[in-house]
Protein backbone atom coordinates (compact mmCIF):
# COMPACT_ATOMS: atom_id res chain seq x y z
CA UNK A 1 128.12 67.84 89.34
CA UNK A 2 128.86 71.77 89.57
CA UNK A 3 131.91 73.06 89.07
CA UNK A 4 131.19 76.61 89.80
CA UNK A 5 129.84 77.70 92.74
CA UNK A 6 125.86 79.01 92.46
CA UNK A 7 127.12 82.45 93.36
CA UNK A 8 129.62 82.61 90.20
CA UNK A 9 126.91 81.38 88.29
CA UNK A 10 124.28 84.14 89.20
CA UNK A 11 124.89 86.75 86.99
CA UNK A 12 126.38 90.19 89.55
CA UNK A 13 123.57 92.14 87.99
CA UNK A 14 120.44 89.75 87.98
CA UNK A 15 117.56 90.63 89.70
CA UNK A 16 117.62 88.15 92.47
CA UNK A 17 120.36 89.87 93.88
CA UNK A 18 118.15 93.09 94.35
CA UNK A 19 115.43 91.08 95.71
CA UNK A 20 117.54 89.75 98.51
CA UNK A 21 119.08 93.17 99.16
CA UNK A 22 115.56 94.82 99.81
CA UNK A 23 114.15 91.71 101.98
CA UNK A 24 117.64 91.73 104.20
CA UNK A 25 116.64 95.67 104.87
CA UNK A 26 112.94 94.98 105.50
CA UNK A 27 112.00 94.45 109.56
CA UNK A 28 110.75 90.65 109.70
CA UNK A 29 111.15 90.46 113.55
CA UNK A 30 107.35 89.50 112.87
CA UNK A 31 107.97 86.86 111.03
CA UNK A 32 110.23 85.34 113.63
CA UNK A 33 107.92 85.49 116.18
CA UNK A 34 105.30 83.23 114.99
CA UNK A 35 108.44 80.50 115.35
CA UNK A 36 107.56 78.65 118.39
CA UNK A 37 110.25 75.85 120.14
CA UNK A 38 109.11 73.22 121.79
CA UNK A 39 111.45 70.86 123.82
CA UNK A 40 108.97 68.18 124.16
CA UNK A 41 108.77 67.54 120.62
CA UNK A 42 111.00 67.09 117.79
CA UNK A 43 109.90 68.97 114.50
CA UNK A 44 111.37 70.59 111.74
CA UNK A 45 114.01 73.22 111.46
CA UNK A 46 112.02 76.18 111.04
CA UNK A 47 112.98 78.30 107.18
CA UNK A 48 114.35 81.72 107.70
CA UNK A 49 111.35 84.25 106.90
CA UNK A 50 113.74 86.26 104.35
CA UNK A 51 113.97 82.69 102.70
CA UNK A 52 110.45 82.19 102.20
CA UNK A 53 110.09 86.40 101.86
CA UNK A 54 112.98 86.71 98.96
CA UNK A 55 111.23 83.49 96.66
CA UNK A 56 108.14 84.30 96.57
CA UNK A 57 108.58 88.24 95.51
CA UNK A 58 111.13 86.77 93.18
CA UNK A 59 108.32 84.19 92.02
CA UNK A 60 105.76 87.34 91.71
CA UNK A 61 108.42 89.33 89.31
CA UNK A 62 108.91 86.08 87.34
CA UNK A 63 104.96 85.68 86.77
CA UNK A 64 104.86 82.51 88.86
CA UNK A 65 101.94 82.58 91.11
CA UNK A 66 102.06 78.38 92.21
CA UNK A 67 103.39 77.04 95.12
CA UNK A 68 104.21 73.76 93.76
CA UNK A 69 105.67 75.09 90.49
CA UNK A 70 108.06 77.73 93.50
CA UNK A 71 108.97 74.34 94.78
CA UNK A 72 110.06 72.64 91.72
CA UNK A 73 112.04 75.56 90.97
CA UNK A 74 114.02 75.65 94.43
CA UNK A 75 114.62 71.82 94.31
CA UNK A 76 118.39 71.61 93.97
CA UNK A 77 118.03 67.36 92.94
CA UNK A 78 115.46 68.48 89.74
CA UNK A 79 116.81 69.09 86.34
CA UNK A 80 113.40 71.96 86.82
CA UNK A 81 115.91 74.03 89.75
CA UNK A 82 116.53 78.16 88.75
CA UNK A 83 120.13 79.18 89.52
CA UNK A 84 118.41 82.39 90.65
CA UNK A 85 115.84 80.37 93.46
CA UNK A 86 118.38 78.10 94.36
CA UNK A 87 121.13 80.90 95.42
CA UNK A 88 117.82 82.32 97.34
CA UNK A 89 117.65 79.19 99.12
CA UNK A 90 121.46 79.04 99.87
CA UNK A 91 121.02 74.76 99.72
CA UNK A 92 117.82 75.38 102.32
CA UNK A 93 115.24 72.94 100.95
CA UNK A 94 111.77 74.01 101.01
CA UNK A 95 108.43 72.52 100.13
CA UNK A 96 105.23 73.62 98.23
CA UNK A 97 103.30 73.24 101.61
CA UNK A 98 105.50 75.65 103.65
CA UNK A 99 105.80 78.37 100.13
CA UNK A 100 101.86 78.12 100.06
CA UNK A 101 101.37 78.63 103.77
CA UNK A 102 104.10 81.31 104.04
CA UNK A 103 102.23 83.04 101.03
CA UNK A 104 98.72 83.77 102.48
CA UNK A 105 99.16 83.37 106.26
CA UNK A 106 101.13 86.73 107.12
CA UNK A 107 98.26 89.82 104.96
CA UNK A 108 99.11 91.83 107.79
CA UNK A 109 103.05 91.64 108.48
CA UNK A 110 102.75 91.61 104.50
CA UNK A 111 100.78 95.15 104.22
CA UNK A 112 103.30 96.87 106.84
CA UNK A 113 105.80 95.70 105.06
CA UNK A 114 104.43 97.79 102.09
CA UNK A 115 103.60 100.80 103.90
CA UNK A 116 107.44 100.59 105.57
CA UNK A 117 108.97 99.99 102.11
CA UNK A 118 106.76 103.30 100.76
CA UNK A 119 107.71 105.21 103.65
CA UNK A 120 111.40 105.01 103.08
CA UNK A 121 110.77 106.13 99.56
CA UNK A 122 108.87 108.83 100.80
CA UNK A 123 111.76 110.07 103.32
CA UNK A 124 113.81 109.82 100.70
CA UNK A 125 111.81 112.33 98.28
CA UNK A 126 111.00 109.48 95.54
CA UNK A 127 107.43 109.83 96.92
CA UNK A 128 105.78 112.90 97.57
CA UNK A 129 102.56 111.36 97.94
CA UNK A 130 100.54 115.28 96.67
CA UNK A 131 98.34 113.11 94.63
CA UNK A 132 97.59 109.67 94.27
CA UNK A 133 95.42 107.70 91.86
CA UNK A 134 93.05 105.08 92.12
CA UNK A 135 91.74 102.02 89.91
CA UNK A 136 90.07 98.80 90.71
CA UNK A 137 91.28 95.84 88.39
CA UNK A 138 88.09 93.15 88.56
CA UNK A 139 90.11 89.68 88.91
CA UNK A 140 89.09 86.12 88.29
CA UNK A 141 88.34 84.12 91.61
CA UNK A 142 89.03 80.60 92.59
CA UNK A 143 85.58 79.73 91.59
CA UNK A 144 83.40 78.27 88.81
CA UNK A 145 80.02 80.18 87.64
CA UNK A 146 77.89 76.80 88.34
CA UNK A 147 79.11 76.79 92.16
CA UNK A 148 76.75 79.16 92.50
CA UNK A 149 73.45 77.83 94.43
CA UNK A 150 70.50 79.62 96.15
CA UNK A 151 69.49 78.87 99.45
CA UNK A 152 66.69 75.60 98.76
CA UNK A 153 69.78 74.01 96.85
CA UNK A 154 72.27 75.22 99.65
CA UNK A 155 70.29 73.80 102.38
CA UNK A 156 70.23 70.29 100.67
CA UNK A 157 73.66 70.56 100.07
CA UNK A 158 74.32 71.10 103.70
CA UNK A 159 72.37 68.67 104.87
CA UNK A 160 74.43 65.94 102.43
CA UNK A 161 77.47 67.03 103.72
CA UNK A 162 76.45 66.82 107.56
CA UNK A 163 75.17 63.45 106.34
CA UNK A 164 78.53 62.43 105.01
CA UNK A 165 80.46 63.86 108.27
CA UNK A 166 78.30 61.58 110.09
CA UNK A 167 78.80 58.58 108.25
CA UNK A 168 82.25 58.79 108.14
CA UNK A 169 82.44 59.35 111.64
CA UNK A 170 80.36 56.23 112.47
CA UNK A 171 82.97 54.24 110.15
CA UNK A 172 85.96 55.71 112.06
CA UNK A 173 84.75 54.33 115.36
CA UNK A 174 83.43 50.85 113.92
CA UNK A 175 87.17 50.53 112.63
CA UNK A 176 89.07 51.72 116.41
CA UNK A 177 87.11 48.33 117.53
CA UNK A 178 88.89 46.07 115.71
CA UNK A 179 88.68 46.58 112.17
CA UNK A 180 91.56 47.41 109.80
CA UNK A 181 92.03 50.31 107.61
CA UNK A 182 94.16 53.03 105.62
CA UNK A 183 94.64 55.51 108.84
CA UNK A 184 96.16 58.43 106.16
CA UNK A 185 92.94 57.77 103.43
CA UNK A 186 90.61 57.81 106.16
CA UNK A 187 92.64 60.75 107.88
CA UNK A 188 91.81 62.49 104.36
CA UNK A 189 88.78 61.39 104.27
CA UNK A 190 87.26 63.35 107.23
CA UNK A 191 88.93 66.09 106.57
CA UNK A 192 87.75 66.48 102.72
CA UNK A 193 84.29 65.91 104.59
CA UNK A 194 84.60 68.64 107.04
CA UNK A 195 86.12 71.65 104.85
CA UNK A 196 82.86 70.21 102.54
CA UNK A 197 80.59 71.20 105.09
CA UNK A 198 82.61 74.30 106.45
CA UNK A 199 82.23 75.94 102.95
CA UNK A 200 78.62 74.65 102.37
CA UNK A 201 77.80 76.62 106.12
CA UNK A 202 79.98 80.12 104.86
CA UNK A 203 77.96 79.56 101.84
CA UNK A 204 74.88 80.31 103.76
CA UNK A 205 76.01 82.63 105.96
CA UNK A 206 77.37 84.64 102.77
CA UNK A 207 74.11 83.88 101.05
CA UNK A 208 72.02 85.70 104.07
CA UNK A 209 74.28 88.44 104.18
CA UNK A 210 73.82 89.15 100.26
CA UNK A 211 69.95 88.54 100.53
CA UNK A 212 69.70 91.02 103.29
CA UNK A 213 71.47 94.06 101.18
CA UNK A 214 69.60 92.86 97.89
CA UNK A 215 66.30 92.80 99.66
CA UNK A 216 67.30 96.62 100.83
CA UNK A 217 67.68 97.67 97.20
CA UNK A 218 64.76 95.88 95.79
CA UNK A 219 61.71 94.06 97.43
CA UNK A 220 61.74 90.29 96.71
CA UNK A 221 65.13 90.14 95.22
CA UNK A 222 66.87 88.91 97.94
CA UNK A 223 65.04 85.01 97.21
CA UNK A 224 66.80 85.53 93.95
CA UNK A 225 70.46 85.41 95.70
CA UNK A 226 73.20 82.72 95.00
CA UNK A 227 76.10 82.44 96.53
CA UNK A 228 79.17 80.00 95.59
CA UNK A 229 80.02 76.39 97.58
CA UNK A 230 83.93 76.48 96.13
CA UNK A 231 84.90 80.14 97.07
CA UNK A 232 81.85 81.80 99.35
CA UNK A 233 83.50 85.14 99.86
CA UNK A 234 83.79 85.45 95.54
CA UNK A 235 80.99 87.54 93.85
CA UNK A 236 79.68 87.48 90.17
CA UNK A 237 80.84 90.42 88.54
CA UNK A 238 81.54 92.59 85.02
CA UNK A 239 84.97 91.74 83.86
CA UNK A 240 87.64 93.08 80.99
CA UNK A 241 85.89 90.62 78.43
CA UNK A 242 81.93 92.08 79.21
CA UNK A 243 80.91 88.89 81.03
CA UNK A 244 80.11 87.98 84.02
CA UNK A 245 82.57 86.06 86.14
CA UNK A 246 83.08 84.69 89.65
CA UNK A 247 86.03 87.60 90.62
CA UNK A 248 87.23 89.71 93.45
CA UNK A 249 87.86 93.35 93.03
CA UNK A 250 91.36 94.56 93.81
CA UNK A 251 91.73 98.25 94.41
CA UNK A 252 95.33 99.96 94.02
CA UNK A 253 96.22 103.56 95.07
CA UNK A 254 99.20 104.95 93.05
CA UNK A 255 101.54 107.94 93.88
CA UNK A 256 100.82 109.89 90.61
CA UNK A 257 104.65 111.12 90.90
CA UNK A 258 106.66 108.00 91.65
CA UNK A 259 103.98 105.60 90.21
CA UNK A 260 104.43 103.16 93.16
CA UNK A 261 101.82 101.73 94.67
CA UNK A 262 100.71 103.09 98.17
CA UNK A 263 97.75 101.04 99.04
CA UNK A 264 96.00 98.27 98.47
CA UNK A 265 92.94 97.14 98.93
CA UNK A 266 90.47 93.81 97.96
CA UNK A 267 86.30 94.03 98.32
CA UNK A 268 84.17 91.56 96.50
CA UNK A 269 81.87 94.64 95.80
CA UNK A 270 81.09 94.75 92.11
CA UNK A 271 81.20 98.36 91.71
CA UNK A 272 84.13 100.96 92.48
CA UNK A 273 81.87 103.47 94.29
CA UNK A 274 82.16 104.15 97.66
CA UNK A 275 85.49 102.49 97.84
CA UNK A 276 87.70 105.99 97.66
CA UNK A 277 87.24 107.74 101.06
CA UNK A 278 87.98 104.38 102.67
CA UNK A 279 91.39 104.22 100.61
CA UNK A 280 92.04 107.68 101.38
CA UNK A 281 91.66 107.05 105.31
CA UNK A 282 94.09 104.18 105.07
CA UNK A 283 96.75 106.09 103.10
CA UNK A 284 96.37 109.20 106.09
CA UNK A 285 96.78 106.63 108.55
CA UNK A 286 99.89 104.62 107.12
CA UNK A 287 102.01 107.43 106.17
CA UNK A 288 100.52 110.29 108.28
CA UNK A 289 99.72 112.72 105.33
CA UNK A 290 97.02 113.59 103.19
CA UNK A 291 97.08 113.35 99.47
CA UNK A 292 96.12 116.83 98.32
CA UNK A 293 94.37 115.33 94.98
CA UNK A 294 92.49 111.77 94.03
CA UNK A 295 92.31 111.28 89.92
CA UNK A 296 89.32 108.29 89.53
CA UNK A 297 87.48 107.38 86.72
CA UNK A 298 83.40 107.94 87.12
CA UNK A 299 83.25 105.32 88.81
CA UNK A 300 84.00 106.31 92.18
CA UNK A 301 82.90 109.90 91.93
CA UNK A 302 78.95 109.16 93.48
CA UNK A 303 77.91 111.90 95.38
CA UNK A 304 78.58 110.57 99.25
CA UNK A 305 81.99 109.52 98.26
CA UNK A 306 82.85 112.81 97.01
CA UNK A 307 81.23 114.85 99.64
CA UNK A 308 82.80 112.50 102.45
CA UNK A 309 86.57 113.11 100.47
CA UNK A 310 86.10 116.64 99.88
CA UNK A 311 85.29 117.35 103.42
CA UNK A 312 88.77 116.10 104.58
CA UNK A 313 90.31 118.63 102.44
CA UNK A 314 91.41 116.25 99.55
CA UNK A 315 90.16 117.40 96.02
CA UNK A 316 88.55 115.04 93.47
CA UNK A 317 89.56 114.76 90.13
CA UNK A 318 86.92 112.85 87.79
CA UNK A 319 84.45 112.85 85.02
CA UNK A 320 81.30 114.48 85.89
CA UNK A 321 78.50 112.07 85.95
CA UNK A 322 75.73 111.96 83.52
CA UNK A 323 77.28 115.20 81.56
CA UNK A 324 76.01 113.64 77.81
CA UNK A 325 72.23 112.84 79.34
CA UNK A 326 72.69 116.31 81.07
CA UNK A 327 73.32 118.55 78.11
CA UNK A 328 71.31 116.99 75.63
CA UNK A 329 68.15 117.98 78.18
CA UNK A 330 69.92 121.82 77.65
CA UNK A 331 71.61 121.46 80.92
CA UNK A 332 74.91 122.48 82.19
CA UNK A 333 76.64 119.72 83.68
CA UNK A 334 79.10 122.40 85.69
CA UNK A 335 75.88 123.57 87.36
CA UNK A 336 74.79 122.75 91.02
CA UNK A 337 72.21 120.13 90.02
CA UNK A 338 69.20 119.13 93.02
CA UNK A 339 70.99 116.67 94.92
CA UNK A 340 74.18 118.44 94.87
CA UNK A 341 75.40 118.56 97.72
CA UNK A 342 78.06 121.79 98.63
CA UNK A 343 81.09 119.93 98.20
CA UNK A 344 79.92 118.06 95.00
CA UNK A 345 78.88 121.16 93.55
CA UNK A 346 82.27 122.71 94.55
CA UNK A 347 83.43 119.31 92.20
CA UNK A 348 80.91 120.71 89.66
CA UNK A 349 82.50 124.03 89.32
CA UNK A 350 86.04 122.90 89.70
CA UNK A 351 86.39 120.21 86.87
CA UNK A 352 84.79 122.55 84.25
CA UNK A 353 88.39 124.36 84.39
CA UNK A 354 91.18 123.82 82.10
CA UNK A 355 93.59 123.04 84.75
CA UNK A 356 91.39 120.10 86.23
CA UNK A 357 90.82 118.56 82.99
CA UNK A 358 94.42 118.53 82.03
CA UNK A 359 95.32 116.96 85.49
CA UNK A 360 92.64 114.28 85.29
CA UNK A 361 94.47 113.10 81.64
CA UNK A 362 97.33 111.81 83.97
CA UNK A 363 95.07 109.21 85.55
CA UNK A 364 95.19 106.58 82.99
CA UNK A 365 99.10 106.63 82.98
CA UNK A 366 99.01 106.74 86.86
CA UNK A 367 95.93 104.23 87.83
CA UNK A 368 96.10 101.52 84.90
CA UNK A 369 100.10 101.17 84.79
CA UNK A 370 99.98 99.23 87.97
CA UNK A 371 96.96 96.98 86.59
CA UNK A 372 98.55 96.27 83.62
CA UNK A 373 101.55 95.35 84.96
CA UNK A 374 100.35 92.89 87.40
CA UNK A 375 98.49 91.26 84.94
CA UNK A 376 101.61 90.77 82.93
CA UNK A 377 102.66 89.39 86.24
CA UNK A 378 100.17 86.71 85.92
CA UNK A 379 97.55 88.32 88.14
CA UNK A 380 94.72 87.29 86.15
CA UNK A 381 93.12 84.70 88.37
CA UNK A 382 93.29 83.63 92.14
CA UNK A 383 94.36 80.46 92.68
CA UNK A 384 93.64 80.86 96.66
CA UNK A 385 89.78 81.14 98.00
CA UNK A 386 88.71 84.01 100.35
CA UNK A 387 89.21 87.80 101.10
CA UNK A 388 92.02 87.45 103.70
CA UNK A 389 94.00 85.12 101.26
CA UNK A 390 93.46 87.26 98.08
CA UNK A 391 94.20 90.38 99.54
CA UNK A 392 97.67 88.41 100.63
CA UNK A 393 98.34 87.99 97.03
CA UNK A 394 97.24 91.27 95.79
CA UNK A 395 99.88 92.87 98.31
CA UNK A 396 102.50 90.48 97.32
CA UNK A 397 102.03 92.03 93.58
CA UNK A 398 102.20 95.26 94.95
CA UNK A 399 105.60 94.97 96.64
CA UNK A 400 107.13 93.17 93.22
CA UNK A 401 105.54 96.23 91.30
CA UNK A 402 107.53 98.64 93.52
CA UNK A 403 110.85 96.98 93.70
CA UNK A 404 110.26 96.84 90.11
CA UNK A 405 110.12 100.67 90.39
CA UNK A 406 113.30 101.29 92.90
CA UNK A 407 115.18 99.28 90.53
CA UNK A 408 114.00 101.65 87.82
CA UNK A 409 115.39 104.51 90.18
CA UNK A 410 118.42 102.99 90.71
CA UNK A 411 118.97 102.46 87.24
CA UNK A 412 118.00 105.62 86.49
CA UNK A 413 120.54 107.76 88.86
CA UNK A 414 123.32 105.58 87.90
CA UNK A 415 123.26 107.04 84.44
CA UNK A 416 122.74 110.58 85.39
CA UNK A 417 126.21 110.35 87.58
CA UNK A 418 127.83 108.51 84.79
């Protein structure tokens, strides 16, 4: 029994009162138009997108990256129900299977929603967007190191599964001639079956892909590639702890100013070079303006990436590469070196100055604040399996980061006019 009403007993200045103040100012006309009404059959009331929008960058704030533990939260009948979900939902009920679906399904309604939210900020004057800095956080995947098979085991594997597709199919008909049976277990059945061999086939078509660029790198190596059953897509890379984990690599672009996140980015590429100038292109293309400096650690700072940045009138701000190896042969790292090219020997020059190597101490502050905030936010391992879906997340964290941010602003403003 309540004898208050769940908007007297939300607090005036909680945070879930923000949330659904930004989401009723975001454009989710996009959102609406994926609901489809059919007069020929009955269905379910369809859950207003802000709904759905409003929980789950409420969940992200709170840490809570489940769609079943969203659920249990927003069920009004559960002693588990939030006051601050269940004024969200506004006595709406919703499921775990509509929160998970709403998550993931939307990474490109979900990025413009970023790029409109920094936009405003950037009318505004909160953003300038001169220069912006860039980090990759490695993340855990969906995916256990044994899933990993090469192709001899990957072949048998696919051949079981076709196999058990078959079978199961033979069963199905047996039973519409007269037999009896669970329809739902067999239902389930088939389709466990079929998303079996679906993944075993990606598997392979991820393992050929991998083989191809390994066997570009270094002759016979590409025999030696594996590729994982569970999550295809996911890659074995270096994490935080020095192993070597299944994980995705999520790239964030920060306004060095504001310290709000301007783009994001996922690639299952182990290594951050190379992944700049495509960053930079994005950012020029979402918000029409070019960043006038990029702070990276060395780990971006190759020479193609640096020549193709530097060319578009953007200046790099990084480490030189190899300086230790370089001086202790009597060398001078500043110096044009043989594979220089002009523009990385303009880098050279340039971050031998005082003024360059007092910028690039901002980037730690800048690039790693976001990544270490997100994994406070419970970022630490994907519970959904391939690059469309993970990138869905990754965004999702970046909008709670900002609003995170604006609420910082707001905060901030209020005390200087009080």
């Amino acid at each position: 029994m309540r004898f208050l009403s769940l908007d007297q007993m939300l607090p005036r200045d909680h945070r879930a009162r923000a949330v659904w103040e930004f989401v009723n100012q975001m454009d989710l006309e996009p959102f609406y138009a994926k609901i489809v009404v059919d007069e020929h059959r009955a269905g379910r009331t369809a859950i207003a997108p802000e709904v759905l929008f409003a929980l789950w960058l409420l969940a992200t704030i709170d840490g809570v990256g489940s769609a079943r533990e969203l659920g249990r939260r927003c069920d009004s009948k559960s002693a588990t129900g939030h006051i601050p979900y269940l004024w969200i939902c506004g006595e709406v009920s919703v499921n775990y299977h509509s929160l998970s679906n709403f998550r993931v399904k939307h990474p490109e309604f979900l990025e413009a929603a970023l790029v409109d939210s920094v936009t405003a900020m950037i009318h505004s004057g909160l953003v300038p967007l001169e220069t912006i800095a860039q980090d990759g956080m490695r993340t855990r995947a969906s995916a256990g190191r044994s899933s990993f098979r090469r192709e001899p085991t990957l072949r048998e594997l696919q051949q079981q599964a076709q196999t058990h597709v078959d079978q199961l199919k033979q069963e199905n008909e047996n039973e519409a001639e007269g037999q009896t049976g669970d329809a739902r277990c067999q239902a389930a059945q088939d389709r466990a079956a079929r998303e079996r061999l679906k993944r075993v086939d990606a598997a392979l078509a991820e393992r050929d892909k991998l083989a191809e660029q390994r066997e570009k790198r270094k002759k016979g190596d590409g025999v030696k590639t594996r590729c994982s059953t569970t999550d295809p897509q996911a890659r074995n890379m270096k994490v935080a702890n020095g192993g070597y984990e299944p994980a995705y690599n999520v790239q964030f672009a920060t306004d060095a100013d504001a310290r709000v996140i301007v783009g994001v980015d996922v690639t299952n590429e182990g290594t951050d070079g190379g992944q700049l100038p495509p960053m930079l292109q994005k950012i020029e293309k979402s918000y029409k303006k070019r960043p006038k400096h990029a702070l990276v650690d060395g780990g971006y700072n190759t020479i193609e990436s640096v020549t193709a940045v530097e060319e578009t009138g953007c200046k790099v701000v990084s480490p030189i590469q190899r300086t230790r190896q370089l001086e202790a042969h009597g060398k001078d790292p500043s110096a044009r070196q043989k594979r220089d090219t002009d523009a990385y020997a303009a880098f050279r020059t340039r971050m031998a100055t005082k003024e360059y190597k007092e910028l690039y101490k901002k980037r730690p502050s800048v690039a790693e604040f976001p990544n270490a905030d997100c994994r406070n936010r419970n970022l630490r391992q994907f519970n959904v399996r391939g690059l469309v879906k993970v990138k869905a997340v990754a965004i999702w964290h970046a909008l709670a980061f900002n609003l995170i941010r604006l609420m910082n602003f707001a905060a901030v403003a209020a005390d200087s006019n009080a």
